[in-house]
N, C-alpha and C. Protein backbone atom coordinates (compact mmCIF):
# COMPACT_ATOMS: atom_id res chain seq x y z
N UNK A 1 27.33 51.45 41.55
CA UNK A 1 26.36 50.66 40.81
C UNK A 1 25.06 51.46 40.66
N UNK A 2 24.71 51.82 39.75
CA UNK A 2 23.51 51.93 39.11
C UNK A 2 22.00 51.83 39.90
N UNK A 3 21.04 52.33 40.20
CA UNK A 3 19.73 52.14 40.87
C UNK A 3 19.24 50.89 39.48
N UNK A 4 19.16 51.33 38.46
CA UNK A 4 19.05 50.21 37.71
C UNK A 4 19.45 48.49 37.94
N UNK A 5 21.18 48.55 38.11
CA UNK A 5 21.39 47.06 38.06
C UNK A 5 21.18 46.87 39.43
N UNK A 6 21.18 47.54 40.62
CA UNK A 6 20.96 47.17 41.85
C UNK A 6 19.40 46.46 41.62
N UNK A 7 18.58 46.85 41.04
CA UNK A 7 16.89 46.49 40.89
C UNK A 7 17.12 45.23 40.21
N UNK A 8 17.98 45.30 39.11
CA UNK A 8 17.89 44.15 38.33
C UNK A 8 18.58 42.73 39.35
N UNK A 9 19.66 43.16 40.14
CA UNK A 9 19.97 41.91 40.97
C UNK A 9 19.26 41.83 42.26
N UNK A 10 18.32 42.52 42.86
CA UNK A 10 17.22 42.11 43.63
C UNK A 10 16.25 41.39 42.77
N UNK A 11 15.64 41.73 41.55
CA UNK A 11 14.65 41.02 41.15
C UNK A 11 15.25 39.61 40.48
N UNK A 12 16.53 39.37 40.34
CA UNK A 12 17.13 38.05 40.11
C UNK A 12 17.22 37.21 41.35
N UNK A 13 17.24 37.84 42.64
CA UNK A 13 17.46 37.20 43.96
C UNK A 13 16.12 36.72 44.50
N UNK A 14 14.83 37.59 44.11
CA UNK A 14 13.79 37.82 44.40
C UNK A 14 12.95 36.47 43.57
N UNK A 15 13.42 36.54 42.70
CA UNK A 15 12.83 35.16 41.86
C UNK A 15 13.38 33.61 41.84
N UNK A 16 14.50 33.75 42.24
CA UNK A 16 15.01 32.76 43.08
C UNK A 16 14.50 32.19 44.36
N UNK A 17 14.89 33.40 45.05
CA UNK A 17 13.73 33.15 46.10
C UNK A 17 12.40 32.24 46.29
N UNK A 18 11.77 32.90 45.29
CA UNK A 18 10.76 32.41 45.41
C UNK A 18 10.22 30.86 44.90
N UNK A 19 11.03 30.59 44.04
CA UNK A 19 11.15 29.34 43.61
C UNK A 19 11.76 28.34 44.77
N UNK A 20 12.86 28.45 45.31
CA UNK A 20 13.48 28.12 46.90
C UNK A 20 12.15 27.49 47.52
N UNK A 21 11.22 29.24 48.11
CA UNK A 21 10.46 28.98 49.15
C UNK A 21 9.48 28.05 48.64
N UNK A 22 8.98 27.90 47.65
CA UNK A 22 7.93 26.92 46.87
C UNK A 22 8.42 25.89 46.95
N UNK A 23 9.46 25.63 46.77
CA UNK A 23 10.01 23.79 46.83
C UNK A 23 10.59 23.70 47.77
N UNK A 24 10.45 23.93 48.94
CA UNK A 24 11.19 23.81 50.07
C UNK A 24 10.32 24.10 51.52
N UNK A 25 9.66 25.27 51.43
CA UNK A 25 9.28 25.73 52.50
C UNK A 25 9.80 26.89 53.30
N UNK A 26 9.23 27.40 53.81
CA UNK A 26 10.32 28.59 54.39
C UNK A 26 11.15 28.21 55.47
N UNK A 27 10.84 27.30 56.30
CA UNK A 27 11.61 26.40 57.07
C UNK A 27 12.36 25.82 57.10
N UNK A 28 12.90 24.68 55.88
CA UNK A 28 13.70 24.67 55.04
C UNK A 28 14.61 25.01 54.52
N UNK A 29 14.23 26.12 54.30
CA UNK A 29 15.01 26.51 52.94
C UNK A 29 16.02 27.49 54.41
N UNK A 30 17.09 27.48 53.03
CA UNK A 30 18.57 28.12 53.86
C UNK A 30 19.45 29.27 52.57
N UNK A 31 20.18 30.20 53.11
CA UNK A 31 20.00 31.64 51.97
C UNK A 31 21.24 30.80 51.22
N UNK A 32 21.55 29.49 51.43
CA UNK A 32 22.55 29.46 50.28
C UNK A 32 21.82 28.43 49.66
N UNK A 33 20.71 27.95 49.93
CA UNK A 33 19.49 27.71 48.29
C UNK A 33 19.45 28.40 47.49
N UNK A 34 19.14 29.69 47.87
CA UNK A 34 18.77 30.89 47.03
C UNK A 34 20.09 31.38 46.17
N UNK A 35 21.20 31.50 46.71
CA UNK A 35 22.39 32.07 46.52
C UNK A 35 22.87 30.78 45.24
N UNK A 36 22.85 29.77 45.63
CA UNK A 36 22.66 28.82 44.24
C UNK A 36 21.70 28.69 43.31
N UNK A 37 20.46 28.94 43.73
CA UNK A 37 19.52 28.80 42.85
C UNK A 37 19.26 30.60 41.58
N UNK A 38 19.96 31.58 42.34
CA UNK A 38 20.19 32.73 41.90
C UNK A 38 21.42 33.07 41.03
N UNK A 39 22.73 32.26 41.44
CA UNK A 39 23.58 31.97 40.58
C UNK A 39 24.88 33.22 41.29
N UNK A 40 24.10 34.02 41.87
CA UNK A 40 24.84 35.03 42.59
C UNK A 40 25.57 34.59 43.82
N UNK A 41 26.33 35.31 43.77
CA UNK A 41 27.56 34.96 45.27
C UNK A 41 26.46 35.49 46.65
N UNK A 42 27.22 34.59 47.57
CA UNK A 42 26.75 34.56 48.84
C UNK A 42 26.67 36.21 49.33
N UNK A 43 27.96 36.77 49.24
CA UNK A 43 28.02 38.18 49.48
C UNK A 43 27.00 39.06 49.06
N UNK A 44 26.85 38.95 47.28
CA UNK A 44 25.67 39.89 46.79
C UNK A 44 24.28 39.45 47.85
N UNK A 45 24.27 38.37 48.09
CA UNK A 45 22.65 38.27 48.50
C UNK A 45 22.80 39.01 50.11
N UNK A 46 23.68 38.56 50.71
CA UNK A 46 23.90 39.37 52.02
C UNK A 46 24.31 40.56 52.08
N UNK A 47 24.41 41.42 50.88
CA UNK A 47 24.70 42.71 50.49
C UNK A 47 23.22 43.52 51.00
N UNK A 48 22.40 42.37 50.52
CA UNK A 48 20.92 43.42 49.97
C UNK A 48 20.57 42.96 51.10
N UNK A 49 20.38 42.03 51.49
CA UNK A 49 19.45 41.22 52.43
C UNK A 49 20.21 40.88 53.73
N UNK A 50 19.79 41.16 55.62
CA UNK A 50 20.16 40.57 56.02
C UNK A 50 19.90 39.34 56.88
N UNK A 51 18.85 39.27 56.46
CA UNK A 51 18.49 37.67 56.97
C UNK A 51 17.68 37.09 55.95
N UNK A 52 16.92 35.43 56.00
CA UNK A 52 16.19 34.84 55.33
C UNK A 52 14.78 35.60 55.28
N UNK A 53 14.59 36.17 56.63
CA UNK A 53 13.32 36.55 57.47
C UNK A 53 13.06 38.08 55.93
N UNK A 54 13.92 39.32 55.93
CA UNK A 54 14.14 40.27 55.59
C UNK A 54 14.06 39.97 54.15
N UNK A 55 14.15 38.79 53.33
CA UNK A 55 14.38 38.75 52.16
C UNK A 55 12.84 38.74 51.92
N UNK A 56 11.81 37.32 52.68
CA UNK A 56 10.97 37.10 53.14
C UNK A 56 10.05 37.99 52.80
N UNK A 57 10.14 38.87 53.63
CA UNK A 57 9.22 40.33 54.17
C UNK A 57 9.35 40.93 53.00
N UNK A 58 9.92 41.00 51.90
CA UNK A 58 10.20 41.99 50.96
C UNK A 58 9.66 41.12 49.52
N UNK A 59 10.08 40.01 49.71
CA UNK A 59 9.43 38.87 48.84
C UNK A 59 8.07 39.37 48.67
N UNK A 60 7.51 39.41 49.38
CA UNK A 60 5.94 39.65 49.39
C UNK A 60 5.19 40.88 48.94
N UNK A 61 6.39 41.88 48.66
CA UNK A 61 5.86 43.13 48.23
C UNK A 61 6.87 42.69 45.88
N UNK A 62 7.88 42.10 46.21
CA UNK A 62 8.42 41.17 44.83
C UNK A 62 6.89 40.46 44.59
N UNK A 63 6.06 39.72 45.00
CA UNK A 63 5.21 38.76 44.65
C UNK A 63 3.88 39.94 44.17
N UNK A 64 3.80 40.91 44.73
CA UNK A 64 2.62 41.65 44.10
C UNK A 64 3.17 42.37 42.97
N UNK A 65 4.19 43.17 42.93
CA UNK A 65 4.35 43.87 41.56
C UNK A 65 5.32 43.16 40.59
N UNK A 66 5.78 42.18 40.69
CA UNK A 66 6.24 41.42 39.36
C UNK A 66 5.55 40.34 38.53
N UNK A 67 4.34 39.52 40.19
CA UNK A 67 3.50 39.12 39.11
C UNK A 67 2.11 39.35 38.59
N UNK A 68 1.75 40.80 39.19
CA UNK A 68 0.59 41.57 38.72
C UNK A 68 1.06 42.80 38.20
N UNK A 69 1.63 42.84 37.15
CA UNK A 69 2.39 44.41 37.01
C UNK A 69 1.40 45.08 36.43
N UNK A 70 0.52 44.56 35.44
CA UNK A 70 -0.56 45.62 34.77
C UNK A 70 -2.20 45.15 35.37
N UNK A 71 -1.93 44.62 37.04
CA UNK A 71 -3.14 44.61 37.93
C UNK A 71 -3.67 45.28 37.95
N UNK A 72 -3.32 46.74 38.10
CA UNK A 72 -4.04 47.95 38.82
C UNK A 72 -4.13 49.37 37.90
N UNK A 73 -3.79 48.73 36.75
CA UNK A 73 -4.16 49.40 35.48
C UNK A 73 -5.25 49.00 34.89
N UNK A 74 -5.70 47.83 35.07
CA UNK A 74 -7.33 47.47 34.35
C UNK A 74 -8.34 48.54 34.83
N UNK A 75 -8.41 48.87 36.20
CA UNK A 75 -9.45 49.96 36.62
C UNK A 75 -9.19 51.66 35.77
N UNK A 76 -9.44 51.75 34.26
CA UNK A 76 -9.55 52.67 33.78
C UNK A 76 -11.43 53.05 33.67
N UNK A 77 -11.32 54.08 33.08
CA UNK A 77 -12.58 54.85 33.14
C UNK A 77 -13.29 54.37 32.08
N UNK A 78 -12.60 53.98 30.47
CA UNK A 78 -13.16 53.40 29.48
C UNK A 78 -14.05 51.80 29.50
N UNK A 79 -13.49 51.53 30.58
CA UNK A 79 -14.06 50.00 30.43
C UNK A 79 -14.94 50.05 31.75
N UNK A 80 -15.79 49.28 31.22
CA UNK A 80 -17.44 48.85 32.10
C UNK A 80 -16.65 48.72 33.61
N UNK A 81 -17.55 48.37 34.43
CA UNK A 81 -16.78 47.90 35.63
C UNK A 81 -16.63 45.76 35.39
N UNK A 82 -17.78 45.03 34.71
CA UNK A 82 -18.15 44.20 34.38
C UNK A 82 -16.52 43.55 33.75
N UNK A 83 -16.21 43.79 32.78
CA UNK A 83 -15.10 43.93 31.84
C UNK A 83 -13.49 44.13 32.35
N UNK A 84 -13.80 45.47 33.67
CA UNK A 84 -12.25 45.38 34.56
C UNK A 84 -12.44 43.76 35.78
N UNK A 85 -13.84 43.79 35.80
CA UNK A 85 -13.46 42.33 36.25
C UNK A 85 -13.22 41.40 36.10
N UNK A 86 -14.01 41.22 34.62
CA UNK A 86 -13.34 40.03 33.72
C UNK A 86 -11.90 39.79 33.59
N UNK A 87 -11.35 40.74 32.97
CA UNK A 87 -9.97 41.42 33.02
C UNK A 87 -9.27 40.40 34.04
N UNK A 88 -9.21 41.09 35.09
CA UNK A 88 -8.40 40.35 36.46
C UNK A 88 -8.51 38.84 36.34
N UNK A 89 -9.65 38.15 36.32
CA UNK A 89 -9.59 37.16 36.19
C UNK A 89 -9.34 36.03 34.87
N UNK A 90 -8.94 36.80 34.22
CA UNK A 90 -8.28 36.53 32.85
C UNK A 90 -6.89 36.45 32.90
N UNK A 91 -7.05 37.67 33.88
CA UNK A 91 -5.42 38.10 33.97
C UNK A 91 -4.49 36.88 35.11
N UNK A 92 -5.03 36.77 35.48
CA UNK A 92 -4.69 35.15 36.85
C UNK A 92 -4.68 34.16 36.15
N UNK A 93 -5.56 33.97 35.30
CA UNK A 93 -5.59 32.53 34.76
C UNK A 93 -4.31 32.74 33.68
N UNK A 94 -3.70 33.72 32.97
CA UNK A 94 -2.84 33.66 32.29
C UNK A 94 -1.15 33.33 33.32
N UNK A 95 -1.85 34.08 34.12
CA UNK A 95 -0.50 33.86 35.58
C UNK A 95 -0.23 32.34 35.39
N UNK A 96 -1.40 31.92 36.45
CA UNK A 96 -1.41 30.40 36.73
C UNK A 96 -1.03 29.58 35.53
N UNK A 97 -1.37 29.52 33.82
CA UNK A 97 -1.42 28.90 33.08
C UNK A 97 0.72 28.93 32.75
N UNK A 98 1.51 29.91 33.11
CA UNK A 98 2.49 30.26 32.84
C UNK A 98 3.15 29.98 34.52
N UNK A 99 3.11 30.61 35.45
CA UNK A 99 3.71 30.65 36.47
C UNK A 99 3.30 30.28 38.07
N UNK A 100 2.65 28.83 37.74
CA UNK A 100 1.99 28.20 38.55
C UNK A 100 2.57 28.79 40.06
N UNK A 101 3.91 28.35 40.23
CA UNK A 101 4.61 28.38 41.22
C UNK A 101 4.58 29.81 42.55
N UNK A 102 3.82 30.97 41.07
CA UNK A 102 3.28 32.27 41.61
C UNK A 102 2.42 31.87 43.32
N UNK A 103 1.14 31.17 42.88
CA UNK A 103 0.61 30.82 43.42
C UNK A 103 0.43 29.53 44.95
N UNK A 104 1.88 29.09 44.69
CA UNK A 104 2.38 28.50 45.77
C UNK A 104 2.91 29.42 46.58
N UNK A 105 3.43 30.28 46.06
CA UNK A 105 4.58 30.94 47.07
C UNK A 105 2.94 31.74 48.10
N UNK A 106 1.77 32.04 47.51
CA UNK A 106 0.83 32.69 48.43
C UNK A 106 0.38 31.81 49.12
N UNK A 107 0.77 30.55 49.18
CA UNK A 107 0.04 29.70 50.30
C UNK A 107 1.37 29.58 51.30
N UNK A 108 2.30 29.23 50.69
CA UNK A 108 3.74 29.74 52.02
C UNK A 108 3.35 31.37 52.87
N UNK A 109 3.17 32.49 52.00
CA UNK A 109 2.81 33.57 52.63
C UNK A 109 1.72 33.27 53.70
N UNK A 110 0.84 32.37 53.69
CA UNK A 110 -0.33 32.44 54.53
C UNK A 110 -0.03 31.58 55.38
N UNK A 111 0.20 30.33 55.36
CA UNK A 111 0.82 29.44 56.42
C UNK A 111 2.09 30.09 57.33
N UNK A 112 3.52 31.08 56.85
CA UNK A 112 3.96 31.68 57.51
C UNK A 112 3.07 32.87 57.95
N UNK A 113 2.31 33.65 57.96
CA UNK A 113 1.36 35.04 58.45
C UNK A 113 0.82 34.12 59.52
N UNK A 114 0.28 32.93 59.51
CA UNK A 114 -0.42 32.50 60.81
C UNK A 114 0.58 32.09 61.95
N UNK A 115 2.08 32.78 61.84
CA UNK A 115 2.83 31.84 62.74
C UNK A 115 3.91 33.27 62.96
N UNK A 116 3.91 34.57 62.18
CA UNK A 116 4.79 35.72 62.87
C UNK A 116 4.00 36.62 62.23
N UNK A 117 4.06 37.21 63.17
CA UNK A 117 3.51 38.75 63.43
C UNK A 117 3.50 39.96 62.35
N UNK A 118 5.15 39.67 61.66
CA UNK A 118 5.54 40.43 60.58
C UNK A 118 5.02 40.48 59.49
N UNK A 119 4.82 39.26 59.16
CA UNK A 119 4.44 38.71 57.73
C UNK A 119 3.35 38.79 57.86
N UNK A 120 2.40 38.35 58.42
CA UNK A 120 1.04 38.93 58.80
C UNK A 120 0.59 40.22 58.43
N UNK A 121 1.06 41.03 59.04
CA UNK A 121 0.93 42.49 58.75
C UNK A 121 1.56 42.82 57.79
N UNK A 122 2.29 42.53 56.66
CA UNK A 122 2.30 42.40 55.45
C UNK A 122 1.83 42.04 54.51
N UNK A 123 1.04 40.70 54.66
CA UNK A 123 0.66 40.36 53.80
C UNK A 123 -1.09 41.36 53.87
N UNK A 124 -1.06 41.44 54.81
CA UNK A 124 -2.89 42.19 55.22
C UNK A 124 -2.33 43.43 54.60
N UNK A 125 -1.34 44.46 54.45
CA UNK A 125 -1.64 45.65 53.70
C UNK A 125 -1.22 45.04 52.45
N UNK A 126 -0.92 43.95 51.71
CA UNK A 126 -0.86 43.94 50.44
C UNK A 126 -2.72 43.61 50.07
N UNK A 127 -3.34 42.63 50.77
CA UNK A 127 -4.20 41.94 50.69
C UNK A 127 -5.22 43.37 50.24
N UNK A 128 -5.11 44.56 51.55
CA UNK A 128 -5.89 45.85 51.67
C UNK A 128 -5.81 46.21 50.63
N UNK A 129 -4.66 46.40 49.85
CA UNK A 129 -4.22 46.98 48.73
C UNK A 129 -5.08 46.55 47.58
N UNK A 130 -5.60 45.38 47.24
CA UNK A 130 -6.23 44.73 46.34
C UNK A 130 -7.74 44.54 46.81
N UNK A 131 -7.86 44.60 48.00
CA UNK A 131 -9.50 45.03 48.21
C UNK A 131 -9.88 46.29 48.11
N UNK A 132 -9.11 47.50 48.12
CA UNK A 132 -9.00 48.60 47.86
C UNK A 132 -9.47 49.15 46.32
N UNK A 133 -8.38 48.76 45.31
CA UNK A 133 -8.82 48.18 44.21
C UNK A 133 -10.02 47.70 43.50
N UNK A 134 -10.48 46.34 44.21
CA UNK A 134 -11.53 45.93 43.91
C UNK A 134 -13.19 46.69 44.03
N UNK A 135 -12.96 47.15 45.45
CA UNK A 135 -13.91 48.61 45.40
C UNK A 135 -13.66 49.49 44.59
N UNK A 136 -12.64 50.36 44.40
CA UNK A 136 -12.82 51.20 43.45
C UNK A 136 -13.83 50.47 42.12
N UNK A 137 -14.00 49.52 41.36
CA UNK A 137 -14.09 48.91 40.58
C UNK A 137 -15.55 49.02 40.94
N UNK A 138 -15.78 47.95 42.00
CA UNK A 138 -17.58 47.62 42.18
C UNK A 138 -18.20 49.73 42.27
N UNK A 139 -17.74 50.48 43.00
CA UNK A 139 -17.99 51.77 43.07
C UNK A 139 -18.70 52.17 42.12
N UNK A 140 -17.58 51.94 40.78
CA UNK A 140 -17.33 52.53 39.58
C UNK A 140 -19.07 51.91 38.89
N UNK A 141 -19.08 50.93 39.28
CA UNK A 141 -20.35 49.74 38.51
C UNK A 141 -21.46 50.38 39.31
N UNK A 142 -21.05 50.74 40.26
CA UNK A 142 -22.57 51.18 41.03
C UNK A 142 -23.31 52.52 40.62
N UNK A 143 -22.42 53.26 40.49
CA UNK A 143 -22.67 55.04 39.85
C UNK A 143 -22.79 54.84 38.72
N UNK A 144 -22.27 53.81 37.77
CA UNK A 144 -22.58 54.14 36.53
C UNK A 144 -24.19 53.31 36.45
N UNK A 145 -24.38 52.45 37.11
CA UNK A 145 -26.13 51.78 37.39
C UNK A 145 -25.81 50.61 36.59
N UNK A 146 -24.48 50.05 36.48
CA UNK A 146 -24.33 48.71 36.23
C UNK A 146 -24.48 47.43 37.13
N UNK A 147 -24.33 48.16 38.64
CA UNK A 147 -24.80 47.24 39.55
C UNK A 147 -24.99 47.91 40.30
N UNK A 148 -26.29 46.88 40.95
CA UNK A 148 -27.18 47.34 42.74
C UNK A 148 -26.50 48.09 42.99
N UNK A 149 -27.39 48.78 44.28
CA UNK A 149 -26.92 49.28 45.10
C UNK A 149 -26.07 48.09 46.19
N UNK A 150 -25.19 47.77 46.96
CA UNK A 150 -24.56 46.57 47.32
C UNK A 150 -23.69 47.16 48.27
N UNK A 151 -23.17 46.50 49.21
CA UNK A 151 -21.86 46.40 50.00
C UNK A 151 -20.35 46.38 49.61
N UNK A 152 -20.03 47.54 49.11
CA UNK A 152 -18.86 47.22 48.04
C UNK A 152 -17.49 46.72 49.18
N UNK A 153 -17.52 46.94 50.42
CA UNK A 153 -16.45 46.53 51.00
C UNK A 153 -16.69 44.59 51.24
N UNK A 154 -18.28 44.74 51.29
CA UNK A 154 -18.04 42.76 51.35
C UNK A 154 -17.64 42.09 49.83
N UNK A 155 -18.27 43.00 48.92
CA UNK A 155 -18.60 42.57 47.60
C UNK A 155 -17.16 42.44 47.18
N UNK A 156 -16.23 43.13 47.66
CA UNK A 156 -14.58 43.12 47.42
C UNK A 156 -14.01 42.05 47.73
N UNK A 157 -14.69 41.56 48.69
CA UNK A 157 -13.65 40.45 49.81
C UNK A 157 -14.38 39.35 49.06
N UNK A 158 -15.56 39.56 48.50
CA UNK A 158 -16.35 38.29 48.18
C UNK A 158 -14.84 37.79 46.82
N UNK A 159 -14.98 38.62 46.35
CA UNK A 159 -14.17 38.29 44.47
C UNK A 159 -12.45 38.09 45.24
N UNK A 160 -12.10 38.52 46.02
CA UNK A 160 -10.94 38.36 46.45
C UNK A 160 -10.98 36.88 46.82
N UNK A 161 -11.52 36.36 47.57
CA UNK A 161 -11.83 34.79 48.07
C UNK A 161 -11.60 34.08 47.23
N UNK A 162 -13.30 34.70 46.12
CA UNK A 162 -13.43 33.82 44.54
C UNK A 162 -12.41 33.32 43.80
N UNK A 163 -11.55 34.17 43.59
CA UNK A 163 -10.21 34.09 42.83
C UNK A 163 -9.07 33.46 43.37
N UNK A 164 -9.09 33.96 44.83
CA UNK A 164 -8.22 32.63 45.77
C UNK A 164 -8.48 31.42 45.17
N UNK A 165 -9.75 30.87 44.73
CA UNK A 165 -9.96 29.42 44.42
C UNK A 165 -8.67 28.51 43.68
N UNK A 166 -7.82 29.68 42.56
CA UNK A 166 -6.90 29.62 42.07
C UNK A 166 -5.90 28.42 42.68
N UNK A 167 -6.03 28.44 43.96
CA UNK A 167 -4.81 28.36 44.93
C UNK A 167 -5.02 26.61 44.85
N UNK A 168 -6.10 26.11 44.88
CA UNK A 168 -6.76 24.60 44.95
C UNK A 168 -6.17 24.42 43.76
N UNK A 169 -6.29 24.83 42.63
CA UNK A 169 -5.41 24.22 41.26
C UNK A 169 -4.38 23.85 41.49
N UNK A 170 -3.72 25.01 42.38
CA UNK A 170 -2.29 24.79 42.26
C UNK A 170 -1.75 23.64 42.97
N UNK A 171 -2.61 23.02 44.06
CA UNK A 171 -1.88 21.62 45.08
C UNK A 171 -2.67 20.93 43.91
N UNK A 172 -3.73 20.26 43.80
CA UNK A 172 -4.63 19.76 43.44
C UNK A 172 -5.33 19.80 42.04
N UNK A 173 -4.60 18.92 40.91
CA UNK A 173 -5.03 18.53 39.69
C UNK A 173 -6.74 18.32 39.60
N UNK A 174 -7.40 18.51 38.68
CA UNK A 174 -8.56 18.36 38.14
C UNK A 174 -9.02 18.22 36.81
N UNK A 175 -9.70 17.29 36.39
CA UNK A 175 -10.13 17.21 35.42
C UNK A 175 -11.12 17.06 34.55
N UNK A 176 -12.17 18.24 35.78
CA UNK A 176 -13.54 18.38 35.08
C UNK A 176 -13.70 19.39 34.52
N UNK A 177 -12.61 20.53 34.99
CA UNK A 177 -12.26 21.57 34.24
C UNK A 177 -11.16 22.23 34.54
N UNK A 178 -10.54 23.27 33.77
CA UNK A 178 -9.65 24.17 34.40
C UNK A 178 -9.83 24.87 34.90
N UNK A 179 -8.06 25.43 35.65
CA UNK A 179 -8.65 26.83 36.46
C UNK A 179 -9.27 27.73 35.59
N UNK A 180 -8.93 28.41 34.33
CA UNK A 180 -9.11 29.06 33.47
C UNK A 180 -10.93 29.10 33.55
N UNK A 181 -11.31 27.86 33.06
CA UNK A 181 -12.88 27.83 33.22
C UNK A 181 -13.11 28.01 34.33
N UNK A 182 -12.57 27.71 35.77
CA UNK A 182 -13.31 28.51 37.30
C UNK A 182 -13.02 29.81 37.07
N UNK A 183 -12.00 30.62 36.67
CA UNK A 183 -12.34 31.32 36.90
C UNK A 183 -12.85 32.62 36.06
N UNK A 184 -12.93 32.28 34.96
CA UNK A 184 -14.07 32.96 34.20
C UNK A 184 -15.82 32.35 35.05
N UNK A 185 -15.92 31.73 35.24
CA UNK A 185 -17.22 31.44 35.61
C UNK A 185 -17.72 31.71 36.72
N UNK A 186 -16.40 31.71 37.99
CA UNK A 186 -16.90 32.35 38.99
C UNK A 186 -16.89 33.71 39.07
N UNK A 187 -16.39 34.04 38.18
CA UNK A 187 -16.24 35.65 38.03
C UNK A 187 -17.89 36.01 37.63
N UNK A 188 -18.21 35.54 36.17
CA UNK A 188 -19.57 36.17 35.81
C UNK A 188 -20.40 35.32 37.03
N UNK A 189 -20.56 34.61 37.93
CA UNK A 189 -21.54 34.39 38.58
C UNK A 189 -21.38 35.60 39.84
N UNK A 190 -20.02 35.98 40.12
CA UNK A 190 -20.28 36.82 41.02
C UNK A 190 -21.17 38.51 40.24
N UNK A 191 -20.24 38.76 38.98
CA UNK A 191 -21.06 39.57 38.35
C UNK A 191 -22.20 39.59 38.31
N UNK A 192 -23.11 38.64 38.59
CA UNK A 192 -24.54 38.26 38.29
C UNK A 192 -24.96 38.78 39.53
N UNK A 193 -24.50 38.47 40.14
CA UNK A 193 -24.72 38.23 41.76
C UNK A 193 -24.85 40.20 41.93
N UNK A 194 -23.86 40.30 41.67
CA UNK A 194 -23.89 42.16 42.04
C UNK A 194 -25.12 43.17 40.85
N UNK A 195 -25.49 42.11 39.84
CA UNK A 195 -26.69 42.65 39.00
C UNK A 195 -27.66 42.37 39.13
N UNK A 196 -27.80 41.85 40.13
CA UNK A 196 -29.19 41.21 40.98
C UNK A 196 -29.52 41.40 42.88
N UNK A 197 -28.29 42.17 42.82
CA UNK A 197 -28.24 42.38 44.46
C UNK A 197 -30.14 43.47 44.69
N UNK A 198 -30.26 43.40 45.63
CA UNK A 198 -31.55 44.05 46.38
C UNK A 198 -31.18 45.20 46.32
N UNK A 199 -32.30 46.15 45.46
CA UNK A 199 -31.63 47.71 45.85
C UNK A 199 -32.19 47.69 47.12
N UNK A 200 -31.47 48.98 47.71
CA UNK A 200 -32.15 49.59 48.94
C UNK A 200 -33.26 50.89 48.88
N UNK A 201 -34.00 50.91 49.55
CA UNK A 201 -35.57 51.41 49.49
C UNK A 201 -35.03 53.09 49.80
């Protein structure tokens, strides 16, 4: 078999998955949810995978690059730093507006991380991975004198949080506005926020 169709029937197992763990729980849920909800035989999934735990752990690295695939391409050199931030948060709200369920499966990731060790330390180098990111970005705004001088490692975690807000849409209907409007708005207020920070003397 092919490196190709092998990818293509992990990312069919992988999206199953994740739909499973969202309506179920990880507790719950049992690998012949998935194995029905994937359409694939019991064998293929225990081919790739050998436990719920292992599918799990790998899920979480499936949850960053299938549903942020052109995440970490916004930080080009042509665009402001202002604009790659907009970006991202444009780019979520198109997530959420299409694949709500994205955003459940990161609150299963966090409720399981507070309870094994593994997942924990998985989900923190994906998390690193995107605060990583996000500095490069504020960096980029600072040298070019688009923003203060500032704390780019808090200023990272600050917009990482911000955008978490996402996550409240997803349990919790509203109807004074959308996510879409939070999060364009908390975005330019944090922007504001980094164009008004205190230089240093």
């Amino acid at each position: 078999m092919s490196l190709e169709k092998i990818q293509k029937k992990k990312s069919r197992i992988m999206e199953a998955a994740l739909q499973v763990f969202v309506k179920k729980g990880y507790s719950d849920t049992r690998m012949d949810d998935i194995v029905k909800t994937s359409g694939m035989s019991k064998g293929a999934l225990y081919y790739h995978y050998n436990s719920k735990k292992d599918l799990f752990l790998e899920l979480i690295d499936h949850w960053e690059t299938h549903t942020f695939p052109d995440f970490y391409n916004k930080s080009n050199s042509e665009r402001s730093a202002s604009n790659t931030l907009r970006g991202f948060a444009l780019e979520i709200a198109e997530i959420f507006e299409n694949r709500k369920y994205v955003f459940l499966a990161e609150i299963e990731f966090w409720a399981l991380a507070n309870r094994d060790d593994d997942v924990r330390l998985k989900s923190r180098q994906l998390y690193e991975k995107i605060l990583t990111l996000f500095e490069k970005v504020l960096n980029k705004g600072v040298r070019d004198g688009e923003f203060s001088c500032l704390n780019t490692k808090m200023s990272a975690f600050i917009i990482m949080t911000g955008l978490q807000g996402i996550n409240w849409f997803s349990i919790f209907s509203n109807t004074d506005f959308s996510a879409r409007e939070y999060l364009v708005e908390v975005m330019d207020f944090m922007i504001r926020g980094f164009n008004q920070y205190p230089k240093l003397n």
